[in-house]
N, C-alpha and C. Protein backbone atom coordinates (compact mmCIF):
# COMPACT_ATOMS: atom_id res chain seq x y z
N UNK A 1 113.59 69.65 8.50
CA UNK A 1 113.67 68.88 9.72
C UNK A 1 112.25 68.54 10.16
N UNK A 2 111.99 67.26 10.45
CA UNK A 2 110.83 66.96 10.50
C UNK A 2 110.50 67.56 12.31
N UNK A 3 109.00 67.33 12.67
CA UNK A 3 108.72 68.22 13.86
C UNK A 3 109.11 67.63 15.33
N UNK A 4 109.31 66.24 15.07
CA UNK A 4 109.88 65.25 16.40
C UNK A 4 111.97 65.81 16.40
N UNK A 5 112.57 65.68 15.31
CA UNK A 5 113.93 65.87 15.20
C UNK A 5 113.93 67.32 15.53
N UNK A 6 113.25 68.04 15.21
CA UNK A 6 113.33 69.73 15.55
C UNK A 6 113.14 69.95 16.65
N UNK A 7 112.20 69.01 17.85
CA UNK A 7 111.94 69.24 19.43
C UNK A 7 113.17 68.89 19.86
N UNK A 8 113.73 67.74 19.48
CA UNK A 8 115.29 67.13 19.81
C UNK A 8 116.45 67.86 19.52
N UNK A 9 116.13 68.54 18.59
CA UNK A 9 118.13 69.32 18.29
C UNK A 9 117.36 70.20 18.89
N UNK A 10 116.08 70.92 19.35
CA UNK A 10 116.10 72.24 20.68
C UNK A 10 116.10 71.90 21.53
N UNK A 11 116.37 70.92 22.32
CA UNK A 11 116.43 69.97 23.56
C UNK A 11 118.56 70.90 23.86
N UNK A 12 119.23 70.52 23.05
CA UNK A 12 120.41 70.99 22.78
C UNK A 12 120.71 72.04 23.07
N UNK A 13 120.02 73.35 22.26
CA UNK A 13 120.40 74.55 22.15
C UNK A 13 120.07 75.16 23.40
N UNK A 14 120.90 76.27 23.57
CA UNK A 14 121.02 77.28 24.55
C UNK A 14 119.56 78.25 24.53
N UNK A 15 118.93 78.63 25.46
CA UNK A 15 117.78 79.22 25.52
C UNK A 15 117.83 80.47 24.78
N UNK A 16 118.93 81.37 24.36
CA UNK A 16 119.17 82.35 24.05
C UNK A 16 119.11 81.78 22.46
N UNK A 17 119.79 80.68 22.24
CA UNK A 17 119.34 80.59 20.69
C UNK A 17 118.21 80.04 20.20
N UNK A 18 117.08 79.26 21.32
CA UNK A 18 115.69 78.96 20.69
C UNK A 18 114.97 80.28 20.55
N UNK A 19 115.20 81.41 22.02
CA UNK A 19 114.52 82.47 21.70
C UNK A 19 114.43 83.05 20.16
N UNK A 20 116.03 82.92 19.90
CA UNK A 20 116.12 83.51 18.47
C UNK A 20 115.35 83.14 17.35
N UNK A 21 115.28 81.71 17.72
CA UNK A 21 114.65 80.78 16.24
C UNK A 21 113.38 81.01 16.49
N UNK A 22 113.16 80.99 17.76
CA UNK A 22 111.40 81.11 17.79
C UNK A 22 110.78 82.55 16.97
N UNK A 23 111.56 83.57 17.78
CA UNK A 23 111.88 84.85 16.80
C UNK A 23 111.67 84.60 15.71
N UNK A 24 112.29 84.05 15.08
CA UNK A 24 112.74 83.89 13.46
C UNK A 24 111.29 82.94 13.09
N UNK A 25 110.29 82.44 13.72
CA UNK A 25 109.43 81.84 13.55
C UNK A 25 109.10 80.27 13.45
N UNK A 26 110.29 79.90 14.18
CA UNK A 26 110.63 78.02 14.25
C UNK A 26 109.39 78.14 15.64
N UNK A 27 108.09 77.78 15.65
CA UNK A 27 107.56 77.18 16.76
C UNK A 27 107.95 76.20 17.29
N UNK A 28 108.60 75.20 17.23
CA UNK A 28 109.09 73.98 18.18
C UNK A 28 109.69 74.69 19.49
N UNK A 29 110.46 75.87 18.56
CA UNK A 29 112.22 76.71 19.49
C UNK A 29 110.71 76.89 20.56
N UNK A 30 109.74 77.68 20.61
CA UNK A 30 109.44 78.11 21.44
C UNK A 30 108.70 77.17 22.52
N UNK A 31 108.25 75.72 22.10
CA UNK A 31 107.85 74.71 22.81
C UNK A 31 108.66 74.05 23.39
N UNK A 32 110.26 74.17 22.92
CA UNK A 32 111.12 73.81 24.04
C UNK A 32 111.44 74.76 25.20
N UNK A 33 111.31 76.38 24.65
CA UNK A 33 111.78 77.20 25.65
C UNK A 33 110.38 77.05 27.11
N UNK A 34 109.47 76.63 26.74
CA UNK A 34 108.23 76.69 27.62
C UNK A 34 108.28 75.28 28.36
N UNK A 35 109.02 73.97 27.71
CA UNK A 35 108.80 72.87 28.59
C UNK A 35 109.99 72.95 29.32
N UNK A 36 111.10 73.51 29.05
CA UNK A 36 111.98 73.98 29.85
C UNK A 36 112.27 74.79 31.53
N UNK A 37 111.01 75.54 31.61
CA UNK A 37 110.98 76.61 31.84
C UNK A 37 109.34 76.63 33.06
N UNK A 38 108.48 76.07 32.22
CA UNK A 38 107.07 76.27 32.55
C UNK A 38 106.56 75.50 34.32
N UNK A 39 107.40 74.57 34.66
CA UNK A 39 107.57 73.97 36.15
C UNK A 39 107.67 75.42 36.98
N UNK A 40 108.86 75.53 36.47
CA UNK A 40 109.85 76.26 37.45
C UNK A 40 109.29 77.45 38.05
N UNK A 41 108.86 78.05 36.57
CA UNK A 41 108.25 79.74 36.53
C UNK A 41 106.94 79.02 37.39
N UNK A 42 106.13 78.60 37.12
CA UNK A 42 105.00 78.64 38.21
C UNK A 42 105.04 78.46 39.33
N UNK A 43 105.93 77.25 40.19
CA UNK A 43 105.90 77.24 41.45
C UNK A 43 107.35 77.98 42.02
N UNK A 44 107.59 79.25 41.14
CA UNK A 44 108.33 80.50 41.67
C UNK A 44 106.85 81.68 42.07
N UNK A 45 106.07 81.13 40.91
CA UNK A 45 105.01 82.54 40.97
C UNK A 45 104.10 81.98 42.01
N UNK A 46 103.59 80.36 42.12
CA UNK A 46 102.94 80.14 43.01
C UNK A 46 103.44 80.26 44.78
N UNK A 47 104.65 80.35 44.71
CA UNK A 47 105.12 80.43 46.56
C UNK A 47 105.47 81.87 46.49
N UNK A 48 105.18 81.95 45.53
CA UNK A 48 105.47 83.85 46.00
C UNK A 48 104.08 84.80 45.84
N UNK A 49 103.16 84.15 45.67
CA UNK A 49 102.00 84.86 45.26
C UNK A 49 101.31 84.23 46.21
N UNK A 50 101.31 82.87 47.00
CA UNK A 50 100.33 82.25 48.07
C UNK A 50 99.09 81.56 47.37
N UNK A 51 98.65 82.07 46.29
CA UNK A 51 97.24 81.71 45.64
C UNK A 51 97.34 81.30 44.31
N UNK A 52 97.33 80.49 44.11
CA UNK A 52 97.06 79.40 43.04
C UNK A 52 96.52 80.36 41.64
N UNK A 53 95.29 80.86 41.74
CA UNK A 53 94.29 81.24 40.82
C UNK A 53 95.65 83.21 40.17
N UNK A 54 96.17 83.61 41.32
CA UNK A 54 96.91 84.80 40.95
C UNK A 54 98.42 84.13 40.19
N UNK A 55 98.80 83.30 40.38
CA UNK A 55 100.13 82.43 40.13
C UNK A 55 99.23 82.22 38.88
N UNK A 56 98.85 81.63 38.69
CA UNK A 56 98.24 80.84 37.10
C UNK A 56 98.04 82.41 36.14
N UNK A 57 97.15 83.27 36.79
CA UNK A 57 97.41 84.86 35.67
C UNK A 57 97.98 85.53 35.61
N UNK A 58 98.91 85.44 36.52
CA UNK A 58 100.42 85.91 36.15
C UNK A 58 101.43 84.76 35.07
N UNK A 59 101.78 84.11 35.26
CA UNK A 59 102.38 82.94 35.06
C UNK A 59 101.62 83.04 33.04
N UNK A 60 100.38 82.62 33.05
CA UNK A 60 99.94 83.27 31.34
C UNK A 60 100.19 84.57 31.02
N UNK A 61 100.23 85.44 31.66
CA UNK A 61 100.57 87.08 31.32
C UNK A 61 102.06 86.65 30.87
N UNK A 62 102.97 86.41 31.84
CA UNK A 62 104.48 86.07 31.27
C UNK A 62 104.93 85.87 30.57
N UNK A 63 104.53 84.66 30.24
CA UNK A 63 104.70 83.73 29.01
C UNK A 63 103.84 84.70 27.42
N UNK A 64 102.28 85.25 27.59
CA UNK A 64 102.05 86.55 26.44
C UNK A 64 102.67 87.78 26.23
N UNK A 65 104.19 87.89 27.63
CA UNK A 65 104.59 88.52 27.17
C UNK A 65 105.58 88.83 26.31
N UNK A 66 106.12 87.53 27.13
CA UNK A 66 107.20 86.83 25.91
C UNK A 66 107.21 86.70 24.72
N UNK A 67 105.64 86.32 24.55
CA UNK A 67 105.54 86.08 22.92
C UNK A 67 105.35 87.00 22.38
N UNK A 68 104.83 88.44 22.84
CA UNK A 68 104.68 89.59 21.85
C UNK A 68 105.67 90.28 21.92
N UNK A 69 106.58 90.06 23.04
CA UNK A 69 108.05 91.53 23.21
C UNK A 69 108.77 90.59 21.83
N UNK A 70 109.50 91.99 21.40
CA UNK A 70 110.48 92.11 20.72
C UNK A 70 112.07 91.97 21.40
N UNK A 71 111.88 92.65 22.56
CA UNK A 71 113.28 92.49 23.07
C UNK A 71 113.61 91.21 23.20
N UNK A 72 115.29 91.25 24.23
CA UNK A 72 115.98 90.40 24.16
C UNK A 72 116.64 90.07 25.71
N UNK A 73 117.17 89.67 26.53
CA UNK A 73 117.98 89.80 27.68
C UNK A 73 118.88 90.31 27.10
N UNK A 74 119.09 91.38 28.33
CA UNK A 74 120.04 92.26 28.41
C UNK A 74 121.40 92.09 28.67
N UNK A 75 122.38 92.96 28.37
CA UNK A 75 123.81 92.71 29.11
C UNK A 75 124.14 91.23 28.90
N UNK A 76 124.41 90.74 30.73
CA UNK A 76 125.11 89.31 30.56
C UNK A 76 124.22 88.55 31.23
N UNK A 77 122.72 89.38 31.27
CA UNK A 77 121.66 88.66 31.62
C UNK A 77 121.34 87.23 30.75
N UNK A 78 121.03 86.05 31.65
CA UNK A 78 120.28 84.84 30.94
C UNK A 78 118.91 84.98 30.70
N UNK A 79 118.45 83.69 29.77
CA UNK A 79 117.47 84.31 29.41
C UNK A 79 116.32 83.75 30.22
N UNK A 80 116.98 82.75 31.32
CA UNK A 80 116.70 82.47 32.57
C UNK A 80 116.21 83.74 33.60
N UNK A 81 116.85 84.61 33.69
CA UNK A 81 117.10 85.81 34.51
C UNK A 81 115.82 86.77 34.04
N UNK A 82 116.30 86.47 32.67
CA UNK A 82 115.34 87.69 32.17
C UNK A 82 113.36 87.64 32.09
N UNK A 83 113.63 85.86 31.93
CA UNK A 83 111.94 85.48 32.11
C UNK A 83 111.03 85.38 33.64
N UNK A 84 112.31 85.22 34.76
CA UNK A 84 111.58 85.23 35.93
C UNK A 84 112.03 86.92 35.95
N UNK A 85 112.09 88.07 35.55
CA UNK A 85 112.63 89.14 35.93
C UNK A 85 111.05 89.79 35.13
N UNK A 86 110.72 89.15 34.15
CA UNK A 86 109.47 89.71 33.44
C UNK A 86 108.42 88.94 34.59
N UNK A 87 108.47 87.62 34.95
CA UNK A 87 107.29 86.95 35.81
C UNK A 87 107.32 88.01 37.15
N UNK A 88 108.47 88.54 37.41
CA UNK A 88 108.01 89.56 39.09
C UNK A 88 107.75 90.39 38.70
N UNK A 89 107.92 91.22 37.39
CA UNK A 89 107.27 92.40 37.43
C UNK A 89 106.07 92.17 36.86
N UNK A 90 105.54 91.27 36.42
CA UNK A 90 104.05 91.01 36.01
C UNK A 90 103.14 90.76 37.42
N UNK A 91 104.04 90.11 38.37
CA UNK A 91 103.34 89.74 39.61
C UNK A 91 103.08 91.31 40.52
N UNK A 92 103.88 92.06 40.58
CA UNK A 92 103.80 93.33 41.27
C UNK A 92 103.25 94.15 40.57
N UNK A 93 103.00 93.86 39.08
CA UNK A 93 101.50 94.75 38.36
C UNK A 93 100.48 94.08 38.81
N UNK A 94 100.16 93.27 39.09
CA UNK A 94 99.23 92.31 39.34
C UNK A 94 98.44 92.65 40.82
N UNK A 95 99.73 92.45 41.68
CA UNK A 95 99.37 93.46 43.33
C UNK A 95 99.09 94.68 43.15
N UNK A 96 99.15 95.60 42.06
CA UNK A 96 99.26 96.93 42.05
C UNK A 96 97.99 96.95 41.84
N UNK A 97 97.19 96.36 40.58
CA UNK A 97 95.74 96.19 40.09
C UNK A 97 94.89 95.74 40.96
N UNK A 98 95.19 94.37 41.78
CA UNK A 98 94.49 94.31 42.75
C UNK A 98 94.36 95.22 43.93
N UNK A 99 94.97 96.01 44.15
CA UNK A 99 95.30 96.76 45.54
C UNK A 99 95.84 96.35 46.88
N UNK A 100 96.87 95.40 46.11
CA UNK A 100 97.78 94.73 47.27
C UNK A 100 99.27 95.50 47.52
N UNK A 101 99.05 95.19 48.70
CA UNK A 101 100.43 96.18 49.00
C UNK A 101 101.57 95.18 48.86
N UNK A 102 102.56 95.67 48.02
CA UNK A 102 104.01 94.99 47.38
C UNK A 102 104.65 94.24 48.21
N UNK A 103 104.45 92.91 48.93
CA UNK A 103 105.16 92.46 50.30
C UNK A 103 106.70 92.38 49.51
N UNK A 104 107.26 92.46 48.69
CA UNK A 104 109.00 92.86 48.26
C UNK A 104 109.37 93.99 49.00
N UNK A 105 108.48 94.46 48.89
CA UNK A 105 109.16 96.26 49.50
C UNK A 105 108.71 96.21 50.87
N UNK A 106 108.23 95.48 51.78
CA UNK A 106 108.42 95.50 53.04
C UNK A 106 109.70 95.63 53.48
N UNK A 107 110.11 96.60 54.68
CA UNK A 107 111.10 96.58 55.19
C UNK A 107 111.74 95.07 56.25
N UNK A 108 112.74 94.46 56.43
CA UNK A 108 112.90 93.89 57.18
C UNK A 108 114.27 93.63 57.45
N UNK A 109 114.78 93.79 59.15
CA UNK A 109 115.99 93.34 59.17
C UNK A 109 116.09 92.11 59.72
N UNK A 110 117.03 92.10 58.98
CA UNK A 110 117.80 90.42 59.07
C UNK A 110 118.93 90.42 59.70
N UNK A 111 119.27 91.80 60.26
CA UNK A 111 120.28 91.12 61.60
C UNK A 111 119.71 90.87 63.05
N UNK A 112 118.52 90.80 62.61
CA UNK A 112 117.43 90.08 64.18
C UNK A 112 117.73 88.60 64.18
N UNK A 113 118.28 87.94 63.01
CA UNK A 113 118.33 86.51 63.23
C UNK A 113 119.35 86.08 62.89
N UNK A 114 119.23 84.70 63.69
CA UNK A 114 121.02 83.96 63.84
C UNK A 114 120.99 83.89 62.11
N UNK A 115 122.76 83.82 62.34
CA UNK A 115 123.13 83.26 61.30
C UNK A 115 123.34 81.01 61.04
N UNK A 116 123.60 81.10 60.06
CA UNK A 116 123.52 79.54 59.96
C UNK A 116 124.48 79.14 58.65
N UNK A 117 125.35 77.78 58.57
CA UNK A 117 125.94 77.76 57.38
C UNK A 117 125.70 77.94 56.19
N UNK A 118 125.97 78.24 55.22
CA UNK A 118 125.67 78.16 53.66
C UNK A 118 125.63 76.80 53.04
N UNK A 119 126.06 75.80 53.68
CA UNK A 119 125.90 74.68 53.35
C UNK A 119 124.89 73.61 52.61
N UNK A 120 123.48 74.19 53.02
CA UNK A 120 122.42 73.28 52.61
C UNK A 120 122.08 74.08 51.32
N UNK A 121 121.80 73.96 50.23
CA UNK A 121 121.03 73.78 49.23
C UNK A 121 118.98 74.24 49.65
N UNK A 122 118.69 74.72 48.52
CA UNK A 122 117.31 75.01 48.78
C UNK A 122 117.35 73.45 48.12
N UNK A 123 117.24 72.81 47.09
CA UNK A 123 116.95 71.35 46.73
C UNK A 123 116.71 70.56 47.84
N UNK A 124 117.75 70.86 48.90
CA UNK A 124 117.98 69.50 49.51
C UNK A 124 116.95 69.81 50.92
N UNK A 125 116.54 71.29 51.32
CA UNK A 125 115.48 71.53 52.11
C UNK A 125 113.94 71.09 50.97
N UNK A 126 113.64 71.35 50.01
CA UNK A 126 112.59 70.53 49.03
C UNK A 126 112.79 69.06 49.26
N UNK A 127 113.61 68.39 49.68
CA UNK A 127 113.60 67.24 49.87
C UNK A 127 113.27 66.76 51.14
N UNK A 128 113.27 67.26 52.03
CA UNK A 128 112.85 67.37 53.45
C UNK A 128 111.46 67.29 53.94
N UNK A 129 110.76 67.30 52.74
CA UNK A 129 109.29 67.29 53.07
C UNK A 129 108.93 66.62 51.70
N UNK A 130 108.04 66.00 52.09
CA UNK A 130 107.52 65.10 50.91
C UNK A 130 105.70 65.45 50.95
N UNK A 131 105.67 66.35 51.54
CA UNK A 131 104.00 67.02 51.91
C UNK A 131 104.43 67.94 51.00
N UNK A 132 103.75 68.19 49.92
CA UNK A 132 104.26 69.86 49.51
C UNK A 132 103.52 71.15 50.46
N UNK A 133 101.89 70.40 50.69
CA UNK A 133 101.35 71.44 51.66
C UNK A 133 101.44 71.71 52.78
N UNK A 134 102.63 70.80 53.58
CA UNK A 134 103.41 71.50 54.35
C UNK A 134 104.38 72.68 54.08
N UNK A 135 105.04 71.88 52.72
CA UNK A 135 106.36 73.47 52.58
C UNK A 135 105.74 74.68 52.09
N UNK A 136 104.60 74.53 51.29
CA UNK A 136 103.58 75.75 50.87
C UNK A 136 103.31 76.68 52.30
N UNK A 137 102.81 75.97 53.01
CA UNK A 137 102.29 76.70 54.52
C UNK A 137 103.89 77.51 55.40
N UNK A 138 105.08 76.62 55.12
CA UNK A 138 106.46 76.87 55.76
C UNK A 138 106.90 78.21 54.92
N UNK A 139 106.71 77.93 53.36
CA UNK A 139 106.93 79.27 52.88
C UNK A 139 106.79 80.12 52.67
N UNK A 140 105.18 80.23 53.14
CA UNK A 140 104.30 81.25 53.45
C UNK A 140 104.73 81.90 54.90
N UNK A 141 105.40 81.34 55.21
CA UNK A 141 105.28 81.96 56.71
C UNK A 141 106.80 82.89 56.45
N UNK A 142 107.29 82.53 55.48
CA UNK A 142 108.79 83.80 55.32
C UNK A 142 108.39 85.18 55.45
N UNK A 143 109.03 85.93 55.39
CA UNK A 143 109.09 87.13 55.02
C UNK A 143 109.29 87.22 53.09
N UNK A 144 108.32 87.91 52.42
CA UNK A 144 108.49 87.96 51.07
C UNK A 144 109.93 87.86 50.49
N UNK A 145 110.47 89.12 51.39
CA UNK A 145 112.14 89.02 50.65
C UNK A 145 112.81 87.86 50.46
N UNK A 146 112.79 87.10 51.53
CA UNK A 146 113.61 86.26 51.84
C UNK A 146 112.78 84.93 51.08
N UNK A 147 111.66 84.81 50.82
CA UNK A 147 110.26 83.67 50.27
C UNK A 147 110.74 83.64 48.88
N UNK A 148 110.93 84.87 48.00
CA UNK A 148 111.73 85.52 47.03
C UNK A 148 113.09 84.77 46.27
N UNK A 149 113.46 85.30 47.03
CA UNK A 149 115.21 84.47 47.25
C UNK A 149 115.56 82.62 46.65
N UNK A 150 114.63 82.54 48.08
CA UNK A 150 114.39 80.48 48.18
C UNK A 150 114.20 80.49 46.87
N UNK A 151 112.41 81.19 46.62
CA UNK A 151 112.49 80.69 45.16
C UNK A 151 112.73 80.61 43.84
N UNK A 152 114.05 82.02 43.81
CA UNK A 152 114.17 82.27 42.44
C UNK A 152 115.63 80.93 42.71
N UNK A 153 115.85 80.87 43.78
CA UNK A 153 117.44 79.97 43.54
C UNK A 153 116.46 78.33 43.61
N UNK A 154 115.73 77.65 44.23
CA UNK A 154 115.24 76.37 44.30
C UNK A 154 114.21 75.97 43.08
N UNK A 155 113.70 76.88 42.30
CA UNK A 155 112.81 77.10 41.10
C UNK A 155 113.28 77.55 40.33
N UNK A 156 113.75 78.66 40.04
CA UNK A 156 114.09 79.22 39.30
C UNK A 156 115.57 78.84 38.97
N UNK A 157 116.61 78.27 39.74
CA UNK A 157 118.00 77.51 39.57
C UNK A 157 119.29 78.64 39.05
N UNK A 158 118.48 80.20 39.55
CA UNK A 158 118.76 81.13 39.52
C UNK A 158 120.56 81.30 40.60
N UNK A 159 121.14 81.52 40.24
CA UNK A 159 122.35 81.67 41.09
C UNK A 159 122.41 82.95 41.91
N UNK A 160 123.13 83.12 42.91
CA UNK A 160 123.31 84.02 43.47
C UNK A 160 123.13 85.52 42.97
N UNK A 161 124.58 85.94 42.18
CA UNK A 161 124.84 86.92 41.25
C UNK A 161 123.52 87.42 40.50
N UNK A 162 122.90 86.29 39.87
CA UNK A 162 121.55 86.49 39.31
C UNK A 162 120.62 87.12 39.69
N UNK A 163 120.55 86.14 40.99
CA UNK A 163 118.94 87.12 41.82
C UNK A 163 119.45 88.25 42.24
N UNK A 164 120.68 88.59 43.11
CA UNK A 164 120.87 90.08 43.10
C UNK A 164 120.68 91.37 41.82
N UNK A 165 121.19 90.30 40.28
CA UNK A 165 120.74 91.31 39.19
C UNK A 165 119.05 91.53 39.08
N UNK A 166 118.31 90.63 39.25
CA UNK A 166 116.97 90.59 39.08
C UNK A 166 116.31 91.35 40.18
N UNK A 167 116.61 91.24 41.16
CA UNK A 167 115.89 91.97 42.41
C UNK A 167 116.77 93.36 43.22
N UNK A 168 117.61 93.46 42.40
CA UNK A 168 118.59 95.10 42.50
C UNK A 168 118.39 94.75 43.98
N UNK A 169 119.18 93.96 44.21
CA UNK A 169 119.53 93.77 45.88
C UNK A 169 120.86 93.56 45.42
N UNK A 170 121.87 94.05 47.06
CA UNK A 170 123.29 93.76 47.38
C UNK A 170 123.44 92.12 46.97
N UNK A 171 125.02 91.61 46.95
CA UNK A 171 124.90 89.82 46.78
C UNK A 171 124.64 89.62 48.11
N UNK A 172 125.39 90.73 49.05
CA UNK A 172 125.49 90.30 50.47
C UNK A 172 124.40 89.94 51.38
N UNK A 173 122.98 90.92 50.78
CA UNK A 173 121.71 90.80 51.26
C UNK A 173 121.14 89.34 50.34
N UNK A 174 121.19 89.38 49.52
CA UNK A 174 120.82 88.11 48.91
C UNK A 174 121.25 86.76 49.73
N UNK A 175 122.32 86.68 50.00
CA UNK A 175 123.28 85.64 50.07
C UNK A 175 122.23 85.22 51.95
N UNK A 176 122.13 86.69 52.88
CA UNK A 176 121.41 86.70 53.57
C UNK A 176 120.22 86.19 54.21
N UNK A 177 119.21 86.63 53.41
CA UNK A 177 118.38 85.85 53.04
C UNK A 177 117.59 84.98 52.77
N UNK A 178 118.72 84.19 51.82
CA UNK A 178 118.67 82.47 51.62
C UNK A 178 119.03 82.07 52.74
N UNK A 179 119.86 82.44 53.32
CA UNK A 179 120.35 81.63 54.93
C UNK A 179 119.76 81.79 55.35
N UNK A 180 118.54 82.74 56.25
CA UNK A 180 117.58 83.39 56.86
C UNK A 180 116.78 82.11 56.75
N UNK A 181 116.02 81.98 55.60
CA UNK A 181 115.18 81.39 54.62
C UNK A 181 115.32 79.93 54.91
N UNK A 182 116.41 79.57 54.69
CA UNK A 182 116.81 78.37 54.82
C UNK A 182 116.70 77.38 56.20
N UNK A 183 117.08 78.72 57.03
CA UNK A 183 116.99 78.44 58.77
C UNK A 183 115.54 78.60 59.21
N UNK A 184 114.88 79.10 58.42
CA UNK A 184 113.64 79.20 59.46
C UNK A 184 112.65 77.66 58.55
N UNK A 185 112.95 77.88 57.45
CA UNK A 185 112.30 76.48 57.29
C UNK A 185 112.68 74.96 57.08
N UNK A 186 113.74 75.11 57.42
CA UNK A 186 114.79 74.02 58.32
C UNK A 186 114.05 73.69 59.91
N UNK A 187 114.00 74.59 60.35
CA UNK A 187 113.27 74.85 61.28
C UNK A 187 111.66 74.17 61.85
N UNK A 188 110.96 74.80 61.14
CA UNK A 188 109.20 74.60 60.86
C UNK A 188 109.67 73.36 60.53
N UNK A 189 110.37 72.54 59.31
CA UNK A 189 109.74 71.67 58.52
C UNK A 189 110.26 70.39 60.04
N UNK A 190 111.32 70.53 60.38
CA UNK A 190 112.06 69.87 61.75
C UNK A 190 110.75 70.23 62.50
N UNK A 191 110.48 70.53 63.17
CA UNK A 191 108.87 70.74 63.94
C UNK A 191 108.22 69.77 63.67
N UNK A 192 107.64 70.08 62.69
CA UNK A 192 106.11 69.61 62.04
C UNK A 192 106.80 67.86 62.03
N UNK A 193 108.04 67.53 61.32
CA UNK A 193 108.01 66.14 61.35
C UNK A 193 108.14 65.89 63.37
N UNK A 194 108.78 66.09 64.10
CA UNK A 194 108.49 65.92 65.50
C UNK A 194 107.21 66.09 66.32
N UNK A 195 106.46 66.87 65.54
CA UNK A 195 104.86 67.05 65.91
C UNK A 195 103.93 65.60 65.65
């Protein structure tokens, strides 16, 4: 298979079977699993990390780790699940080395704030602002958990069920969260355009 037809039939395959081929030593498999993938994972690591320069060495750590592990996703894990599940724990080694304290493990309750429908989509709040360095500044202002959430489901295209497997949170707290999340920068971003 020549190297243009080999990017195209991995355009096709399921991420779980380029991993394999890449495995097996097909480099294309692994240039589709990275153009696939490589958006998403960074501006998950960049709104959750705040800083550009820590998002970018995490974000290459990820991806070297990928390429040297042997393993595989687990269970009925995707292999979606499993690469932003390696990008947070590379990011919280990362806070650990620097001597940042883990803003995930901050405590916070979320029955201090209204509730709001499930209705909107994180997409369709990304669409709401056409500044990105407004929504950068809006998502900075979350609470990690909930900053978390937005972006493993609006970046990462991570489903519900998912991020609760990835972040060993309840669905119910998850589900939380995103609404939380959703309302407060529903919120800000409604502001700032009335400002």
């Amino acid at each position: 298979m020549t190297g243009r037809a080999a990017v195209d039939n991995a355009g096709a395959s399921s991420d779980e079977s380029l991993l394999a081929r890449y495995r097996s030593g097909e480099a294309t498999a692994f240039d589709a699993l990275y153009q696939r993938h490589r958006q998403g994972l960074y501006r998950f690591l960049l709104g959750l990390s705040g800083k550009a320069e820590w998002a970018e060495e995490v974000y290459q750590d990820t991806w070297l780790s990928l390429i040297r592990s042997t393993s595989q996703p687990q269970g009925r894990a995707s292999f979606r699940t499993w690469l932003y599940q390696i990008a947070r724990n590379r990011l919280i080694d990362h806070w650990r080395k620097h001597g940042v304290r883990n803003p995930l493990h901050d405590s916070y309750d979320e029955q201090l704030h209204a509730q709001v429908d499930d209705g909107n989509e994180p997409e369709h709040l990304l669409n709401l602002s056409r500044d990105s360095q407004r929504l950068d500044a809006a998502l900075q202002t979350l609470p990690a958990d909930q900053r978390e959430v937005f972006l493993l489901r609006a970046h990462g295209d991570l489903d519900l069920p998912q991020i609760a497997a990835l972040t060993d949170t309840a669905l119910e707290t998850v589900k939380s969260r995103l609404r939380y999340a959703q309302q407060k920068l529903r919120r800000l971003l409604a502001e700032e355009v009335l400002t």
